[in-house]
Structures are given as structure tokens and as C-alpha cells.
N, C-alpha and C. Protein backbone atom coordinates (compact mmCIF):
# COMPACT_ATOMS: atom_id res chain seq x y z
N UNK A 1 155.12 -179.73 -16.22
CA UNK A 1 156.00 -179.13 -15.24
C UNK A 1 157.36 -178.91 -15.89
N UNK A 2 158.03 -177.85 -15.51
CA UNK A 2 159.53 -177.53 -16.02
C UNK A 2 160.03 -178.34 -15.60
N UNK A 3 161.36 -178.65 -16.38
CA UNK A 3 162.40 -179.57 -15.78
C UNK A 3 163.11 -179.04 -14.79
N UNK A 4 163.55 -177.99 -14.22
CA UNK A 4 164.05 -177.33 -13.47
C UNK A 4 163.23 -177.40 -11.99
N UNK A 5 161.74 -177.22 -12.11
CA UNK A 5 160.71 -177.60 -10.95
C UNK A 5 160.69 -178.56 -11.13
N UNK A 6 160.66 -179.69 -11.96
CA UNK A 6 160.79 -181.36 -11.34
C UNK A 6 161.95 -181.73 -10.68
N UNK A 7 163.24 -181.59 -11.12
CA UNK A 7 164.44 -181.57 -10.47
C UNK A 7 164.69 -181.44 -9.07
N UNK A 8 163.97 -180.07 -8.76
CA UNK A 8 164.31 -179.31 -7.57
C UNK A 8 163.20 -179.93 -7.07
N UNK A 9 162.02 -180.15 -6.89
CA UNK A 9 161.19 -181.45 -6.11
C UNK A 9 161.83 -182.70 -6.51
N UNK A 10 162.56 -183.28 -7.11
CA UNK A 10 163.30 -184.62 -6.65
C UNK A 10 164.04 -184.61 -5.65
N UNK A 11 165.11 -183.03 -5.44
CA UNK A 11 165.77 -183.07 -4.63
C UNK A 11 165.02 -183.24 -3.57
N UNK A 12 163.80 -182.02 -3.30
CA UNK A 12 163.30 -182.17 -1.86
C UNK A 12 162.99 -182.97 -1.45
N UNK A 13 162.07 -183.65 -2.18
CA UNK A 13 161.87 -185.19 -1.99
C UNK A 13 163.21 -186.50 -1.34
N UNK A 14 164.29 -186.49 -2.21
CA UNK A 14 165.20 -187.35 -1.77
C UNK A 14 166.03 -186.85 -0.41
N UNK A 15 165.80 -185.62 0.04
CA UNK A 15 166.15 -184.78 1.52
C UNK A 15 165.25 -184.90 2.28
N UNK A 16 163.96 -185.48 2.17
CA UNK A 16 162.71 -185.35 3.27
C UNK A 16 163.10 -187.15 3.22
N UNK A 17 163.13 -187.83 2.72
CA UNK A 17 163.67 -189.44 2.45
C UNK A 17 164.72 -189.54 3.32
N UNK A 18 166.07 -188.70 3.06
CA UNK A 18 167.19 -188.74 3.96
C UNK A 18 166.77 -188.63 5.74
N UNK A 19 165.80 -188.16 5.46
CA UNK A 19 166.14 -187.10 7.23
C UNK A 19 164.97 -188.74 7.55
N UNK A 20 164.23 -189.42 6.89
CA UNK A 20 163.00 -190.16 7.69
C UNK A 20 164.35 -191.65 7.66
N UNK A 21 165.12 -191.75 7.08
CA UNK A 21 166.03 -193.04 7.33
C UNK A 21 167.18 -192.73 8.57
N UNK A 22 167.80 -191.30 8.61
CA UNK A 22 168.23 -190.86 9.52
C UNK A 22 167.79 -191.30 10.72
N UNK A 23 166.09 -191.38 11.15
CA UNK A 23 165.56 -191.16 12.52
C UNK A 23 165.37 -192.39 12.54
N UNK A 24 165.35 -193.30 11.55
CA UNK A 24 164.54 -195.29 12.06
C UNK A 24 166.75 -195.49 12.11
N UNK A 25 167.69 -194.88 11.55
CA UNK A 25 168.70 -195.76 11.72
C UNK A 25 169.68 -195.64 12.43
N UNK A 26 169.87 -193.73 12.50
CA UNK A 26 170.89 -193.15 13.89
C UNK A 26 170.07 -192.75 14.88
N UNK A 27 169.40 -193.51 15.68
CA UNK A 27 168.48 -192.86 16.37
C UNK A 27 169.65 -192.02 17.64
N UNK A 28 170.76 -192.62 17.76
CA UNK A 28 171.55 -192.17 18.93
C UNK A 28 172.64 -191.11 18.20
N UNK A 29 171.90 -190.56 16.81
CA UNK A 29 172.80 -189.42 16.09
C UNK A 29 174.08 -189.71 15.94
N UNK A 30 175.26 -190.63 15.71
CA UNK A 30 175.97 -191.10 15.16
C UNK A 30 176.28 -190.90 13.95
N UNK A 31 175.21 -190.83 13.03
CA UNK A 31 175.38 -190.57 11.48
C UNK A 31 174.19 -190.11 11.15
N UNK A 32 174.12 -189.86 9.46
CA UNK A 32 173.08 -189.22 9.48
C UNK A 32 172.99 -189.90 7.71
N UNK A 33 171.95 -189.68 7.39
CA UNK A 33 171.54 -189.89 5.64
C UNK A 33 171.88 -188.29 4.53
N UNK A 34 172.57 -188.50 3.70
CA UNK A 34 172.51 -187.58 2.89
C UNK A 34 171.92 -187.79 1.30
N UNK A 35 171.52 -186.57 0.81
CA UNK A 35 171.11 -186.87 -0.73
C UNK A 35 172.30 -186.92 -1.53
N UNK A 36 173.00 -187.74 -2.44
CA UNK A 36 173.89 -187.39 -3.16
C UNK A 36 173.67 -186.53 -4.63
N UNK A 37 175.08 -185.67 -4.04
CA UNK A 37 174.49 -184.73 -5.13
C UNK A 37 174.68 -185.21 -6.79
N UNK A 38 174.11 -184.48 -7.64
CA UNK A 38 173.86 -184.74 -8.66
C UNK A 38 173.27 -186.17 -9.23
N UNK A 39 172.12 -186.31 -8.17
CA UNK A 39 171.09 -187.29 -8.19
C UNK A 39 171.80 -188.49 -8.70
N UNK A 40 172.72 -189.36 -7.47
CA UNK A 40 173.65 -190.26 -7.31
C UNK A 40 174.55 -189.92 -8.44
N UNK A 41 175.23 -189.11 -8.97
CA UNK A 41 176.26 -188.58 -9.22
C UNK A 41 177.76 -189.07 -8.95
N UNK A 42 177.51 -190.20 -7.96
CA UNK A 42 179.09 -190.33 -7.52
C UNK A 42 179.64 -191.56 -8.07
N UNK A 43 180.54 -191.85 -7.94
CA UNK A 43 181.19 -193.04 -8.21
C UNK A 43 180.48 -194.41 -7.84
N UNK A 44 179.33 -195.20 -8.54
CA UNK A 44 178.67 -196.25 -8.83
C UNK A 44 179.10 -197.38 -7.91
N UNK A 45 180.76 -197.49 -8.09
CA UNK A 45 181.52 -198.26 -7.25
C UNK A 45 181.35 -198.14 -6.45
N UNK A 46 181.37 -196.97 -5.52
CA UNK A 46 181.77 -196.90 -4.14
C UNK A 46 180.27 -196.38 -3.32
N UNK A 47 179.19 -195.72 -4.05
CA UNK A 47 178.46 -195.73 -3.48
C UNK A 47 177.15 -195.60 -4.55
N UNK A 48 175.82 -196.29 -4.28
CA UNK A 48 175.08 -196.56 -5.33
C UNK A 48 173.38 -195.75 -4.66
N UNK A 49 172.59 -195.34 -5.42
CA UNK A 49 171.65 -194.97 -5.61
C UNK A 49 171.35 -193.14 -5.07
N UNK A 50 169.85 -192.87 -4.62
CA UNK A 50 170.19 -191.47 -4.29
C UNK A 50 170.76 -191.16 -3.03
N UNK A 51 170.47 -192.18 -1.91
CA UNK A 51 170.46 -191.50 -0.63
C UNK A 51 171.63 -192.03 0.15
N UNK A 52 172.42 -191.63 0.65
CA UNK A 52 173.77 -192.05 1.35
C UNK A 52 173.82 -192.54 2.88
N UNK A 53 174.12 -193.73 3.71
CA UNK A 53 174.37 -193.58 5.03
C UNK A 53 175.69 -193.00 5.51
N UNK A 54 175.57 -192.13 5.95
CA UNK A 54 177.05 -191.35 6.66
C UNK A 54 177.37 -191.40 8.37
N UNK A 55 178.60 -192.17 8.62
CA UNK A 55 178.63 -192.24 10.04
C UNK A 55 179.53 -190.98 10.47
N UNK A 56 179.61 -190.51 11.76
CA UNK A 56 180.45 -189.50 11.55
C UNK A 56 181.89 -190.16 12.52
N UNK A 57 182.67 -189.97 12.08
CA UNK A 57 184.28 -190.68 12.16
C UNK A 57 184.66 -190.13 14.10
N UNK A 58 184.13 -188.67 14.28
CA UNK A 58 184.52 -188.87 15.78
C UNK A 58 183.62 -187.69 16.21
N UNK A 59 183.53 -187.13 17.78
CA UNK A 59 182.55 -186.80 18.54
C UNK A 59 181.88 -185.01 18.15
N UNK A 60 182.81 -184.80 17.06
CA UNK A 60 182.70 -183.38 16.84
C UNK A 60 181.53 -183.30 14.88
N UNK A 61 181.57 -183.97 14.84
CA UNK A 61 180.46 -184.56 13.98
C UNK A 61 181.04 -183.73 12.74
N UNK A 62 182.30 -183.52 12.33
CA UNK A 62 182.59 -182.24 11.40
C UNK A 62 183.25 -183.50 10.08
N UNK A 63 183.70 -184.54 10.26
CA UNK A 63 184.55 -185.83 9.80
C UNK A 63 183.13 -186.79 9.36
N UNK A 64 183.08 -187.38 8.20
CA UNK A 64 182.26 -188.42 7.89
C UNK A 64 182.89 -189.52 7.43
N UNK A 65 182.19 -190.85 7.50
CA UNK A 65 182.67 -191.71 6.40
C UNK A 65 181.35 -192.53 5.76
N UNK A 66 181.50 -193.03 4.88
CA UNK A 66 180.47 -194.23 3.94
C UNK A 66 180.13 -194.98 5.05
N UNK A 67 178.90 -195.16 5.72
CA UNK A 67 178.77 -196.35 6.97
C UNK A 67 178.43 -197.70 5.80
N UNK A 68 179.36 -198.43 5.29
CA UNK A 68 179.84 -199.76 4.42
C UNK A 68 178.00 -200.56 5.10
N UNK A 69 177.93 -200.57 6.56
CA UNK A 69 177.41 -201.94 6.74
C UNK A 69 175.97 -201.50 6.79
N UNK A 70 175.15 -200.00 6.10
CA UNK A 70 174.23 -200.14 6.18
C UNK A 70 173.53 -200.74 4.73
N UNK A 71 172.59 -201.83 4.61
CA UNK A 71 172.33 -202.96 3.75
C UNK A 71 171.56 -202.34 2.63
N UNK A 72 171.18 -200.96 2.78
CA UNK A 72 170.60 -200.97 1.39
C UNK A 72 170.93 -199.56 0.39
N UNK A 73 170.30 -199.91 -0.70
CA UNK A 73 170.89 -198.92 -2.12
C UNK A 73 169.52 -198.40 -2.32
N UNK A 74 169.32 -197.36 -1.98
CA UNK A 74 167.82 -196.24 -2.16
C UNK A 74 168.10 -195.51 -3.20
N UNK A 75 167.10 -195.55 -4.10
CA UNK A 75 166.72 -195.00 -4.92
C UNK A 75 165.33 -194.33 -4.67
N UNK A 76 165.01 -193.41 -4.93
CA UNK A 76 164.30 -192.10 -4.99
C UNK A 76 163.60 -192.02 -6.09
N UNK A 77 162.21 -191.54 -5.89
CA UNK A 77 161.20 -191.64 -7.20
C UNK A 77 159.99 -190.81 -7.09
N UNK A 78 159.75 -189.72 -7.91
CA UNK A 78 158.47 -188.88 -7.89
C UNK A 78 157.63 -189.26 -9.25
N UNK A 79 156.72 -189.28 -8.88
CA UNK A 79 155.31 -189.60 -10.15
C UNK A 79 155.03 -188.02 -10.27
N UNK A 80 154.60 -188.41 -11.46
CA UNK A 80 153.79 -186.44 -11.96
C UNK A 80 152.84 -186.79 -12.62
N UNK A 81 151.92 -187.92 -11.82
CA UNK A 81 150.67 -188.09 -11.46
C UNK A 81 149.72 -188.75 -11.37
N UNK A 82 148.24 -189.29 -10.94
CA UNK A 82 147.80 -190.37 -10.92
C UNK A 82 147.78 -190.97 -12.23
N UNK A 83 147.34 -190.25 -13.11
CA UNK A 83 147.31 -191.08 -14.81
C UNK A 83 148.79 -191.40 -14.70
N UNK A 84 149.65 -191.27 -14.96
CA UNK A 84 151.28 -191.81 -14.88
C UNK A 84 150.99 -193.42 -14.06
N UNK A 85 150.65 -193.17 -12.80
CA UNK A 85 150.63 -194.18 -12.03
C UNK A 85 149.44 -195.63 -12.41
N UNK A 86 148.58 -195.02 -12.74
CA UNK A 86 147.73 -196.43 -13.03
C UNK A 86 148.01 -196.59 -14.35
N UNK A 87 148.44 -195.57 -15.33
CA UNK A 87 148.95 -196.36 -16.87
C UNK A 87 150.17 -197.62 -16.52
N UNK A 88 150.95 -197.03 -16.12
CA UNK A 88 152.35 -197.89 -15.99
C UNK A 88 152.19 -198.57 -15.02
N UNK A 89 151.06 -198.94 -13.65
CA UNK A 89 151.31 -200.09 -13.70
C UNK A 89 151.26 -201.66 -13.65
N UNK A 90 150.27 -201.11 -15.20
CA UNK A 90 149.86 -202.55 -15.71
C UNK A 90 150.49 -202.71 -17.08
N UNK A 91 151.04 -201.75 -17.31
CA UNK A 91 152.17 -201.66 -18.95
C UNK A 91 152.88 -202.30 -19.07
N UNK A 92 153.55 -202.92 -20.13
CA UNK A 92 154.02 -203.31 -20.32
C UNK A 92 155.47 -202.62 -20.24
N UNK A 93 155.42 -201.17 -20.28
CA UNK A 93 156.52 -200.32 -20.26
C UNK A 93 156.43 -199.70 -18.81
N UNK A 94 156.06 -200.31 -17.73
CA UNK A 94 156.10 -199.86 -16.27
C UNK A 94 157.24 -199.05 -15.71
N UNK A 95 157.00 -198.20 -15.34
CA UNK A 95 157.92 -197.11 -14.90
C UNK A 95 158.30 -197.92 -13.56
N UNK A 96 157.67 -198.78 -13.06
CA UNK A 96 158.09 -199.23 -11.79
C UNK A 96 159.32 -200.35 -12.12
N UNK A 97 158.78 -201.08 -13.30
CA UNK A 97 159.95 -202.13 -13.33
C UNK A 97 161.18 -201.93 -14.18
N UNK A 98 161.13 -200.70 -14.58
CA UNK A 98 162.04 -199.45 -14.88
C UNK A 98 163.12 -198.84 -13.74
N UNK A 99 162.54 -198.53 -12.94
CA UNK A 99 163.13 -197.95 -11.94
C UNK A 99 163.86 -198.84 -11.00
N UNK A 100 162.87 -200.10 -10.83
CA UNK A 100 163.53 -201.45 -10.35
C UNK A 100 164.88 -202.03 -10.69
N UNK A 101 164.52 -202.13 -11.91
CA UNK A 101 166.19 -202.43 -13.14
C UNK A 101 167.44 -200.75 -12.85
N UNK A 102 166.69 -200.31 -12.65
CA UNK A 102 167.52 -198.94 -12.32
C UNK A 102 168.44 -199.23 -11.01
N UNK A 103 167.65 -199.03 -10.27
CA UNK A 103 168.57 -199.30 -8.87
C UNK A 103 168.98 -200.52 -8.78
N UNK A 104 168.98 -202.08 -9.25
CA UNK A 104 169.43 -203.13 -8.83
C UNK A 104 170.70 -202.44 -9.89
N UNK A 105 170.70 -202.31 -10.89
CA UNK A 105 171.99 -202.17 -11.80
C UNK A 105 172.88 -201.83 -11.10
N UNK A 106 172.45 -200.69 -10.24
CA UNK A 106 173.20 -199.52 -8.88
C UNK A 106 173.97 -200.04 -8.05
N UNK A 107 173.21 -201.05 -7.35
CA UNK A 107 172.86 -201.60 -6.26
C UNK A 107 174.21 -203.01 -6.12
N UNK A 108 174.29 -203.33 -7.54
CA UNK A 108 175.13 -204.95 -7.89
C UNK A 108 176.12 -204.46 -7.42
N UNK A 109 177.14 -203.45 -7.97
CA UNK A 109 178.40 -202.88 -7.62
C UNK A 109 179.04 -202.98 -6.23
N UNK A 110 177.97 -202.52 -5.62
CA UNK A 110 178.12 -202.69 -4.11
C UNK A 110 177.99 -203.69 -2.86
N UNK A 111 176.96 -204.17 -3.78
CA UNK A 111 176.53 -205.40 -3.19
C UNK A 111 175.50 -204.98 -2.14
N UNK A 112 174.48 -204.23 -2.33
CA UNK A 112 173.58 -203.86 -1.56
C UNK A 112 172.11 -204.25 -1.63
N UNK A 113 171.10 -204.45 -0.91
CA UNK A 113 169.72 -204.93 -1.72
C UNK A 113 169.27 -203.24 -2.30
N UNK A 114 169.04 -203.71 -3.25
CA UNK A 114 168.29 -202.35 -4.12
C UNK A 114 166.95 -202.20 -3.68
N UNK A 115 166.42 -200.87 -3.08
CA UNK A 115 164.79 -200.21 -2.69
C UNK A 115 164.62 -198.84 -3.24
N UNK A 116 163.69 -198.93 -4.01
CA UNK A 116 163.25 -198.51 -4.83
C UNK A 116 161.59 -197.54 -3.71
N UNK A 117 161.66 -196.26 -3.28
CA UNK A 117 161.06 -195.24 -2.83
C UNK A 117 160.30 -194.25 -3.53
N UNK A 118 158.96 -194.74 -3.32
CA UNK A 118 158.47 -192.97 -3.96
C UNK A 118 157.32 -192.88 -3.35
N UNK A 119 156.46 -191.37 -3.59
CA UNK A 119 155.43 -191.07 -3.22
C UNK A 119 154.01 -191.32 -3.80
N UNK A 120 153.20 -191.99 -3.28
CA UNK A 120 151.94 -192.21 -3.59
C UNK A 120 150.79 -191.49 -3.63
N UNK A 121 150.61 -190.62 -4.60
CA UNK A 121 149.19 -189.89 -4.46
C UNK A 121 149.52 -188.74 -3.36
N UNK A 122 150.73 -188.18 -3.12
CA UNK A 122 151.40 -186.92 -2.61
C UNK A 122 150.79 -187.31 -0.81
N UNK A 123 150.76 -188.38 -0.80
CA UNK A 123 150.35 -188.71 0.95
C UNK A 123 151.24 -189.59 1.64
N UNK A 124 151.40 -190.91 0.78
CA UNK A 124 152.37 -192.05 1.66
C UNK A 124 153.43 -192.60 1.07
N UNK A 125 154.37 -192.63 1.63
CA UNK A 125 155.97 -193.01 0.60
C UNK A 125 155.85 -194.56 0.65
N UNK A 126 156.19 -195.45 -0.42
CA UNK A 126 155.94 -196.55 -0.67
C UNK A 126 157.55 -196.84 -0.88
N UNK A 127 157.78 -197.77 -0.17
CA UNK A 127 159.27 -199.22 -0.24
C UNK A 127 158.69 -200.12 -1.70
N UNK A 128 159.84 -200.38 -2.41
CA UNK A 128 159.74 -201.59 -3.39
C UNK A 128 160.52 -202.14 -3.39
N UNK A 129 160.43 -203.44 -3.21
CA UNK A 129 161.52 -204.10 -3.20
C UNK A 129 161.69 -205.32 -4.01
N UNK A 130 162.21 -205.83 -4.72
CA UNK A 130 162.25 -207.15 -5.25
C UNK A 130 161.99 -208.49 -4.22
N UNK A 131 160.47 -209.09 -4.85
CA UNK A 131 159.93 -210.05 -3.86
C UNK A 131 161.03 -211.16 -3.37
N UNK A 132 162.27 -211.45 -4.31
CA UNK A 132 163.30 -212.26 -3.67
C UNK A 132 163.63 -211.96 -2.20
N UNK A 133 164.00 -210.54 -2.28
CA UNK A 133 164.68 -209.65 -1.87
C UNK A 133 164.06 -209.51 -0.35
N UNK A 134 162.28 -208.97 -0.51
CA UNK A 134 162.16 -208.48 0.69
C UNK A 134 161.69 -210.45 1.41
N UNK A 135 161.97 -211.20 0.84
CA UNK A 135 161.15 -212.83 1.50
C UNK A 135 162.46 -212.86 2.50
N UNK A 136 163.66 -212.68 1.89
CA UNK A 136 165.18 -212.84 2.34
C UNK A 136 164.79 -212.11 3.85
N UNK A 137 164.22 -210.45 3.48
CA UNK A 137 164.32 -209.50 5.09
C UNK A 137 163.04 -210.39 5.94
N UNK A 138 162.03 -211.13 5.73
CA UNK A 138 161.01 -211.55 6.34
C UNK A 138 161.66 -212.81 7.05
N UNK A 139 162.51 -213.46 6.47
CA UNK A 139 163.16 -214.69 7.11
C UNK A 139 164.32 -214.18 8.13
N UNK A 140 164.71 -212.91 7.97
CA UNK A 140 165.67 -212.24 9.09
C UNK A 140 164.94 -211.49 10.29
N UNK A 141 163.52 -211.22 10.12
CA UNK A 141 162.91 -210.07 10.99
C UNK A 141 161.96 -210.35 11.20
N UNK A 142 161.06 -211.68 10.88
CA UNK A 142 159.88 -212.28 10.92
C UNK A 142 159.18 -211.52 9.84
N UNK A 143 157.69 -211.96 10.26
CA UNK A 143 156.26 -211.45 9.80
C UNK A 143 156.49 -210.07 9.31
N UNK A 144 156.12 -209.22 8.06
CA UNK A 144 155.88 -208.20 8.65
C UNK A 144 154.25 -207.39 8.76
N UNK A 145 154.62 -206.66 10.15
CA UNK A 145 153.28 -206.43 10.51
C UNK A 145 152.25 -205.49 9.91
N UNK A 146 152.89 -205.22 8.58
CA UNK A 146 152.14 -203.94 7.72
C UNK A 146 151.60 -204.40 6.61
N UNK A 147 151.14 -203.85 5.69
CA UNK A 147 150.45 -204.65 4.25
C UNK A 147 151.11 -204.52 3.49
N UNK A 148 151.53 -205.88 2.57
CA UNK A 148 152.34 -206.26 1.73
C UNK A 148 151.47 -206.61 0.47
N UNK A 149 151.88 -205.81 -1.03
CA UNK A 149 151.57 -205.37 -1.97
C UNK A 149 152.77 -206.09 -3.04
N UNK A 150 151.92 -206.97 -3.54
CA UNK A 150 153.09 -207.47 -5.03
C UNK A 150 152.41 -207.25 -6.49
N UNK A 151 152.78 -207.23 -7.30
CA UNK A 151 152.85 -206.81 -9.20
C UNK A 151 153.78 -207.80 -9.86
N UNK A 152 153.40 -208.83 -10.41
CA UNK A 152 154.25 -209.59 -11.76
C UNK A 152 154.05 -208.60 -12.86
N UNK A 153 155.29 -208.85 -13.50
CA UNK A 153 155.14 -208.46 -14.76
C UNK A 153 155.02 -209.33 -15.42
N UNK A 154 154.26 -209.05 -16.62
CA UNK A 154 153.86 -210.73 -17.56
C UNK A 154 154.53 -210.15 -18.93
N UNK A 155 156.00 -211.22 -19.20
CA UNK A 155 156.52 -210.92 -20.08
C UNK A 155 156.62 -212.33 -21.24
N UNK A 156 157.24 -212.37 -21.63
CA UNK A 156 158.02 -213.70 -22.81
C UNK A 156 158.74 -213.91 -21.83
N UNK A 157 159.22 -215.79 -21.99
CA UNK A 157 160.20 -215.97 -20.73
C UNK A 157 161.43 -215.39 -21.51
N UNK A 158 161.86 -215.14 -23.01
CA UNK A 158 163.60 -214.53 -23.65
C UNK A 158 163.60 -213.51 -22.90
N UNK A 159 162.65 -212.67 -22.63
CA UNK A 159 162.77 -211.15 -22.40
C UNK A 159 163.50 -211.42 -20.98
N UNK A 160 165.10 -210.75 -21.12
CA UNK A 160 165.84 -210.68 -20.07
C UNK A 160 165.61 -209.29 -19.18
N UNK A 161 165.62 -209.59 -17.78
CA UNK A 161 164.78 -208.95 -17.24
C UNK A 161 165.39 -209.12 -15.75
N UNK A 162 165.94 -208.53 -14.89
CA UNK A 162 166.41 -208.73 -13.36
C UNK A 162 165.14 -209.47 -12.72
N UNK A 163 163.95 -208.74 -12.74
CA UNK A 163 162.74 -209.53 -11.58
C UNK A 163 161.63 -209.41 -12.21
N UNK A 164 160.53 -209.92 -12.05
CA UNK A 164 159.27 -209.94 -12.73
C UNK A 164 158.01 -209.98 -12.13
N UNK A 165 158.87 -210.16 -10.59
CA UNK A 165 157.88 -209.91 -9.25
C UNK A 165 158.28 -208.82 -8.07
N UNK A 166 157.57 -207.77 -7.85
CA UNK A 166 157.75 -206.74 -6.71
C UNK A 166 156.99 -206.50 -5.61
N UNK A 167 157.55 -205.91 -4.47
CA UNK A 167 156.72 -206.58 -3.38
C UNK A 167 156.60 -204.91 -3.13
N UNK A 168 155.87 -204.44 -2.52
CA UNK A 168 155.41 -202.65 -2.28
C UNK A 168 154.91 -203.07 -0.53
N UNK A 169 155.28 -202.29 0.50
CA UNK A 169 154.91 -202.03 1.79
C UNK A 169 154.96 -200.45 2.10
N UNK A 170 154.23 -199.73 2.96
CA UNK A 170 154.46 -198.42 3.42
C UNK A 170 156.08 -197.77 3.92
N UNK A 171 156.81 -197.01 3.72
CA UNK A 171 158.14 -197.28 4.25
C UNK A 171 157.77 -196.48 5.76
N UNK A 172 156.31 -196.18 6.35
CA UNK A 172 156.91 -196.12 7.71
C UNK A 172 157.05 -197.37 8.10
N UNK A 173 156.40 -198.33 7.86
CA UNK A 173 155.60 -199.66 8.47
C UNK A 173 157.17 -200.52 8.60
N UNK A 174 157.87 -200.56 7.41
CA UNK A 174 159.23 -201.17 6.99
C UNK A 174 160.42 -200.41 7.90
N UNK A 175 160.43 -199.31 7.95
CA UNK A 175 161.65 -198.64 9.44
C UNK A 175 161.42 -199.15 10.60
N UNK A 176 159.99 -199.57 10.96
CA UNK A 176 159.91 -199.59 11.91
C UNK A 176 160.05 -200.68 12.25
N UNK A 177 159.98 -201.76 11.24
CA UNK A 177 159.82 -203.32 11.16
C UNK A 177 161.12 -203.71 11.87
N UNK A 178 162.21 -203.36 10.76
CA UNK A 178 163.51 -203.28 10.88
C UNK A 178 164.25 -203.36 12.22
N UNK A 179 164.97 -204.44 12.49
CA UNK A 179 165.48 -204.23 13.84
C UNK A 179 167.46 -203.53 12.78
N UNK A 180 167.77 -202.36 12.97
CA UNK A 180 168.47 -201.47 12.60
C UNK A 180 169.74 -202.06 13.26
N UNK A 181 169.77 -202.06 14.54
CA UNK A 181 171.32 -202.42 15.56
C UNK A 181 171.77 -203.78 14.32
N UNK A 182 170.96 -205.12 14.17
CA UNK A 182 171.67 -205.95 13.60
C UNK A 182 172.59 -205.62 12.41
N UNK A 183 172.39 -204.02 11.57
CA UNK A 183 173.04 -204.26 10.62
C UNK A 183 174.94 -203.10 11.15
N UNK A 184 174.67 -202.91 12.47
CA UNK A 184 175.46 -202.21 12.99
C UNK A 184 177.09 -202.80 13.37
N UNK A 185 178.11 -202.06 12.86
CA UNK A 185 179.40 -202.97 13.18
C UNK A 185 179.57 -203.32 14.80
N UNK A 186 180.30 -203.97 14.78
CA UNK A 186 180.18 -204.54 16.13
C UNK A 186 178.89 -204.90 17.03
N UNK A 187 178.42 -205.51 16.47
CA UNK A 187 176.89 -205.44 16.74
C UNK A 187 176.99 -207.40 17.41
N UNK A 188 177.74 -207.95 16.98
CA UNK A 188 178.04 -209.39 17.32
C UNK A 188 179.45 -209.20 17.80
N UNK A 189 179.92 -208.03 18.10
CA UNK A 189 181.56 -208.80 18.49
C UNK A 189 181.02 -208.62 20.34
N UNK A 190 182.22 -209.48 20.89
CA UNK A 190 182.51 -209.56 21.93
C UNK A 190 182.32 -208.58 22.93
């Protein structure tokens, strides 16, 4: 595939991603998800991975700002194809625990949990999350009620490495899991 047609399906991809976090997180249209351009392109500091939460500042929806308190750093991911997918991931050079180290790098700056998104076999979008990571959301939200999918990587213990265990769930199963209001400001005040 050209680089120019992979590109331009990342974008679509990370815009069909935006609009499905949009509907599990502004359901009362308040804000909305955007792709950032130049495939997280922006300032690392201030905002990390592909997909952005945007609240809109007042009733005419024309004003945005960074919504700070939504908890995670999405990163965006297309395979170009099943051989890609079952080589890497039992490799030692896994594109998954690649991409993993990708977005937590992202993700530190901000202080966000890093999730790691892509498409499976062009049918179901898959959540990854670092098994620390998603045990942390299971102790905040209970059980979750969908199927939960983990991968060690088997390395040398020198080999420095962010995680070596990943946890994979469906990301409808995970929006829906999600109780969303808790991560909302004023959500505990008075």
C-alpha cells in the first residue's frame, strides 16, 4: 500500500475512533473527541496521543478547551494485515509492545493511562491496555463484563522495558463498562 493511502486510512480510522468516544463520553454533547492533526503532532506536554477530549467553553459550541479530567491518552493503530498480526504477536519484535511503549512514553507527560486502539481483522476495534493499568480500572468499576485477553512478553529480566504484560478487551464492551460522569469535573462537588 502507498504511504499516502496508509496515512489517509489512519486518519479515517483515528476520526471513526473520535466520533465512537464522543458518544460513550459527551453523551449530553458538551464536548466532543477530535483527531489531532498531524497524527498527535502537538505539543507532547500539553496533550498526548492521537485522539483529543474537547469540552466546549460555552453554549454556542464555536469556543473549545482540553477537557484536563478526561483519564486517558489514545493512541490509534491500523495493521496491514493478518500475517502482520499473528507474526508480531508472538515476536519478539511485537508491534503491539511497540506501540504500547509508544503511547505510555506519550501518555507520562500528562499523566494519563496510555490505550493503545486498533482494528482487528477490519471487523472489531480492540482496547490495550497495560495489565497494571486496566486491574487499577477493574478495582474502580468492578468486574468487567466482556472478555479479557492478556500477552506476556518473554524477555531477559536487563531488557528495560515499560510492561511485559497486556490486557486486550473489545472497546465497545470497555465504553460501555465505563461509568464516564466519575471522571467529570464537578462530579463530587457539592
Amino acid at each position: 500500500m502507498k504511504a499516502g493511502r496508509q496515512k489517509q486510512k489512519a486518519n479515517t480510522y483515528e476520526i471513526a475512533i473520535a466520533k465512537l468516544f464522543t458518544e460513550a463520553y459527551y453523551p449530553t454533547k458538551d464536548g466532543e473527541f477530535r483527531r489531532i492533526p498531524l497524527s498527535g503532532g502537538w505539543d507532547k506536554r500539553v496533550v498526548s496521543g492521537d485522539v483529543v477530549a474537547l469540552r466546549y467553553v460555552d453554549k454556542s459550541k464555536k469556543d473549545m478547551a482540553i477537557d484536563e479530567s478526561f483519564p486517558l491518552s489514545i493512541e490509534c493503530k491500523t495493521w496491514h494485515g493478518v500475517k502482520q498480526f499473528f507474526s508480531g504477536l508472538y515476536s519478539e519484535e511485537s508491534a503491539l509492545f511497540e506501540w504500547m511503549v509508544q503511547a505510555q512514553e506519550d501518555s507520562i507527560v500528562v499523566k494519563k493511562m496510555p490505550v493503545v486502539v486498533f482494528r482487528l481483522f477490519r471487523t472489531e476495534n480492540i482496547a490495550m491496555f497495560i495489565s497494571t493499568d486496566f486491574g487499577q480500572l477493574t478495582l474502580q468499576f468492578g468486574n468487567f463484563r466482556g472478555k479479557i485477553y492478556t500477552i506476556e512478553k518473554i524477555m531477559p529480566k536487563e531488557e528495560k522495558t515499560f510492561e511485559r504484560k497486556l490486557t486486550f478487551v473489545l472497546l465497545k464492551d470497555f465504553l460501555e463498562w465505563i461509568d464516564w460522569d466519575s471522571f467529570r469535573p464537578g462530579k463530587w462537588e457539592a
